[in-house]
Protein backbone atom coordinates (compact mmCIF):
# COMPACT_ATOMS: atom_id res chain seq x y z
CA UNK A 1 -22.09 -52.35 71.94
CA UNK A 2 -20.24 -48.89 71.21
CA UNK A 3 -19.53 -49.72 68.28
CA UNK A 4 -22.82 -50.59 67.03
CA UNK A 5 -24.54 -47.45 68.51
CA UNK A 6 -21.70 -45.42 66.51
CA UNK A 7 -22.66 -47.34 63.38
CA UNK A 8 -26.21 -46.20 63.74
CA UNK A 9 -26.10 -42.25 63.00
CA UNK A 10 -24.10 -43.16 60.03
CA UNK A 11 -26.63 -45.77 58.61
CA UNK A 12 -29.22 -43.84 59.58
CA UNK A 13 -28.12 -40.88 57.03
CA UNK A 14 -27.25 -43.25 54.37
CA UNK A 15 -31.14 -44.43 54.86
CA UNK A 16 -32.33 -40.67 54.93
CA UNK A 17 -30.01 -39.99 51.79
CA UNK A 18 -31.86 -42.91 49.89
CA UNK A 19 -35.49 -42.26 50.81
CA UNK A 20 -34.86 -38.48 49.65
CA UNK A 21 -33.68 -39.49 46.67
CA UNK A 22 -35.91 -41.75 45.98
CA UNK A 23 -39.01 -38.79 46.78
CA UNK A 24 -37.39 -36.42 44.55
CA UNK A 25 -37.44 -39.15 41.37
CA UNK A 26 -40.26 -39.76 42.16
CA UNK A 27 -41.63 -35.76 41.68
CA UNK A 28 -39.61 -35.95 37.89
CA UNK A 29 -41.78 -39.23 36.94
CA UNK A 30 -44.99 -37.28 36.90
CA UNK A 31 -45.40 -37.37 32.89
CA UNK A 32 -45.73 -35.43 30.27
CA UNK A 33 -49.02 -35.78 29.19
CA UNK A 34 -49.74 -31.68 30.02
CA UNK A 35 -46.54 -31.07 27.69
CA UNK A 36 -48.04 -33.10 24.73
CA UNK A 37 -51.51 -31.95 24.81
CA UNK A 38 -49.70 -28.29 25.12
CA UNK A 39 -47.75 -28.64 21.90
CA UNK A 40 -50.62 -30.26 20.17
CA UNK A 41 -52.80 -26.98 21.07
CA UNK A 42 -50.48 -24.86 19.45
CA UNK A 43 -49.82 -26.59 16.59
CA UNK A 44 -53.52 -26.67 16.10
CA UNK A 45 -53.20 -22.82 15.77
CA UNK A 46 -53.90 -21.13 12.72
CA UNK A 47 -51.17 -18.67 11.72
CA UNK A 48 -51.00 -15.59 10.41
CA UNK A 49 -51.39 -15.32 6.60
CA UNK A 50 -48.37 -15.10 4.63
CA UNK A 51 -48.59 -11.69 2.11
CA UNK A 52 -48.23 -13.02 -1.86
CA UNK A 53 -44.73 -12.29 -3.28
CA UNK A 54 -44.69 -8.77 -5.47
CA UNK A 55 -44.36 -9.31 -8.91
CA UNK A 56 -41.09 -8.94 -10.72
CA UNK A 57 -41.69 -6.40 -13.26
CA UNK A 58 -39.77 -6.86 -16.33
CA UNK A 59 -37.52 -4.64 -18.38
CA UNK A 60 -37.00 -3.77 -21.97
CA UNK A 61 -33.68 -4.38 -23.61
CA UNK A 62 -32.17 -1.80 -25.92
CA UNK A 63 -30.20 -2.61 -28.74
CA UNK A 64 -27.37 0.46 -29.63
CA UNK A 65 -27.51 1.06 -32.86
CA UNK A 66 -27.55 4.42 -33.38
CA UNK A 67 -23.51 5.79 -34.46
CA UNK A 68 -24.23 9.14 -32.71
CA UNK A 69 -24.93 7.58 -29.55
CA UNK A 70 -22.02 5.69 -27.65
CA UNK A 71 -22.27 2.67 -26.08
CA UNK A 72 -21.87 2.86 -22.64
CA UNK A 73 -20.35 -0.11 -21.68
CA UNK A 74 -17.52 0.37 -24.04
CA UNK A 75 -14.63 2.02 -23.57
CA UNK A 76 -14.37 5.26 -25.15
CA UNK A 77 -11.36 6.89 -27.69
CA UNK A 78 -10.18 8.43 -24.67
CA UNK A 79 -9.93 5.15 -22.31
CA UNK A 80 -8.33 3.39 -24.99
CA UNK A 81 -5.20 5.95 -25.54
CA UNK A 82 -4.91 5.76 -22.31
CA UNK A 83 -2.10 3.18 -22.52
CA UNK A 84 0.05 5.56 -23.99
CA UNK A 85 0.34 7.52 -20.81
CA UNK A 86 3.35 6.94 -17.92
CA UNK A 87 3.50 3.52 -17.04
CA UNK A 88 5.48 1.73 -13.91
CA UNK A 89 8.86 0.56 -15.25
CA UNK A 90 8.19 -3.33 -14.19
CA UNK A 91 11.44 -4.19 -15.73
CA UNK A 92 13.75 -2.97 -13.31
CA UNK A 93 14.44 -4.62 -10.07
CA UNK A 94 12.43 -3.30 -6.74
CA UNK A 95 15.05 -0.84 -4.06
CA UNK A 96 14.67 -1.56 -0.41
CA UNK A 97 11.97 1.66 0.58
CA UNK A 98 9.70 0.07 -2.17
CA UNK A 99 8.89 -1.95 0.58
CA UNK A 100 7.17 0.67 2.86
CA UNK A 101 4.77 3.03 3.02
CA UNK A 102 5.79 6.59 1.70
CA UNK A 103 4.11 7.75 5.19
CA UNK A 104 5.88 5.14 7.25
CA UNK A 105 9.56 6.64 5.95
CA UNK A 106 11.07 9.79 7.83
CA UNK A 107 13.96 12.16 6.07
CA UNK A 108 16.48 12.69 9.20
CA UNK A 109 19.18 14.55 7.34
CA UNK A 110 21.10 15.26 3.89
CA UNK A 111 24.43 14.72 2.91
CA UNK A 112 26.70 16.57 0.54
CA UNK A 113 25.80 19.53 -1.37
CA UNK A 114 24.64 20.48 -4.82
CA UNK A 115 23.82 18.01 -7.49
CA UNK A 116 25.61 15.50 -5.07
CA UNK A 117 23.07 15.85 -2.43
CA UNK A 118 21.95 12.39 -0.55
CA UNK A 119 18.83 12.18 1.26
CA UNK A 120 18.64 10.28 4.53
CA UNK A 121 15.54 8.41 4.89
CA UNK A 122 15.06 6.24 7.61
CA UNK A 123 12.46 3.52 7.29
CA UNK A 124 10.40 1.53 10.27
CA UNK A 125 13.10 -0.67 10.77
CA UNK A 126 14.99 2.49 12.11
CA UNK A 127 17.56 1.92 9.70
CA UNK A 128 18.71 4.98 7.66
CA UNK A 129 19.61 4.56 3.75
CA UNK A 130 21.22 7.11 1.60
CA UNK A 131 18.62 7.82 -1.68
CA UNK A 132 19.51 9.92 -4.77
CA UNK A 133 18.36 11.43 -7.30
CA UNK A 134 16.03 8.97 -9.71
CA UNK A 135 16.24 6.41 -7.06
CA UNK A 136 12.83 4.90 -5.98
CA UNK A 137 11.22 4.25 -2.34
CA UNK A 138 7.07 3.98 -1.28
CA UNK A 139 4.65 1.65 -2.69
CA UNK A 140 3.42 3.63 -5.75
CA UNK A 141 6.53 3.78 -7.83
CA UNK A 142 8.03 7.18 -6.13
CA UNK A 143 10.72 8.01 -8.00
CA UNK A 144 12.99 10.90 -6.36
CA UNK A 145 13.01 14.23 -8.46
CA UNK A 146 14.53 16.59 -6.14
CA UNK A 147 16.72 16.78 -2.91
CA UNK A 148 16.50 19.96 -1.18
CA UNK A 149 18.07 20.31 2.65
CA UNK A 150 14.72 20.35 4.03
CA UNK A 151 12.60 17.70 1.94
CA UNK A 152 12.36 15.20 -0.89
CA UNK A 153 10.35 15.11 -3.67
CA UNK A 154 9.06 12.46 -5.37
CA UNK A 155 6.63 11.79 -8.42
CA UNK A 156 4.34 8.36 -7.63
CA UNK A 157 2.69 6.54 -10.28
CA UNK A 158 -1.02 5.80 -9.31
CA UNK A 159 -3.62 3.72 -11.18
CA UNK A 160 -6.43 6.27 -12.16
CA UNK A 161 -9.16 3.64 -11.97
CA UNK A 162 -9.57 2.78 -15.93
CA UNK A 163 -6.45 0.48 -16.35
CA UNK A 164 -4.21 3.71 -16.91
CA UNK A 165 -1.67 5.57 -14.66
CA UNK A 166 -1.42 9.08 -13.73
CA UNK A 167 2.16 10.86 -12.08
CA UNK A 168 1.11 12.31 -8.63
CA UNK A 169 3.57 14.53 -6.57
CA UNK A 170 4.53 13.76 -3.15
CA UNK A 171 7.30 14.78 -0.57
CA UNK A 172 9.08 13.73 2.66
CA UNK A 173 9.87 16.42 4.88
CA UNK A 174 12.76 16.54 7.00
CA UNK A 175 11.59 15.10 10.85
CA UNK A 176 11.47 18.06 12.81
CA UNK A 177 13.49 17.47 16.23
């Protein structure tokens, strides 16, 4: 008999479980006849009108053929001698500090003296490399040009926008301790 009256607080939350489930389904079976006739009012809307697309006006073409005027989307005498100017010796096989940035190398020291003179340029790595004279390092064809105790100079080759190249001076000053 104890065990049966032990039994019933159990069953009897299973049974309050299942009747409370059963009135909250019940709430969600409602319909959705309020929903439909909601969406079929606004679709019954009028909206607002749409403005007319603006008209694409049209342009005259012009024909060059007058030999005073030049042509502007030919190149002129000037962009066309262009190729005699310095150009990046593509020949000759890349150093190692044509691998970095001329901004990401640091001079640290010089060695020797005179026309003998070795830069030492240390590159992200952290490893230092002796350059010369007419040796090359940066990205933009830097060749060295001069090796004083306190910097290194360098003439880059940069593309001046038209297919040409221009020689632009740049330098590496010794790291300051």
């Amino acid at each position: 008999m104890r065990a049966m009256t032990a039994m019933k607080p159990a069953r009897l939350a299973k049974l309050s479980l299942v009747v409370a489930t059963a009135l909250v389904l019940s709430g969600c079976t409602r319909g959705m006849s309020d929903l439909r006739d909601w969406v079929a009012q606004e679709k019954a809307k009028r909206g607002a009108p749409i403005p007319a697309l603006p008209v694409i006006k049209t342009f005259e073409s012009f024909t060059y053929n007058d030999q005073d005027k030049r042509d502007p989307f030919s190149p002129s005498q000037d962009e066309l001698n262009q190729g005699n100017g310095p150009r990046p010796d593509e020949g000759r096989p890349r150093q190692p500090l044509e691998a970095y940035a001329l901004d990401s190398l640091r001079m640290v020291g010089t060695i020797g003296a005179g026309s003998g003179t070795e830069a030492l340029i240390k590159d992200p790595g952290g490893v230092i490399h002796r350059v010369h004279i007419n040796e090359y390092m940066g990205q933009n064809y830097g060749r060295v040009s001069a090796i004083s105790g306190d910097h290194v100079e360098l003439v880059e080759l940069v593309s001046n926008g038209n297919g040409g190249w221009m020689e632009r001076p740049a330098s590496i000053a010794l790291e300051a301790k």
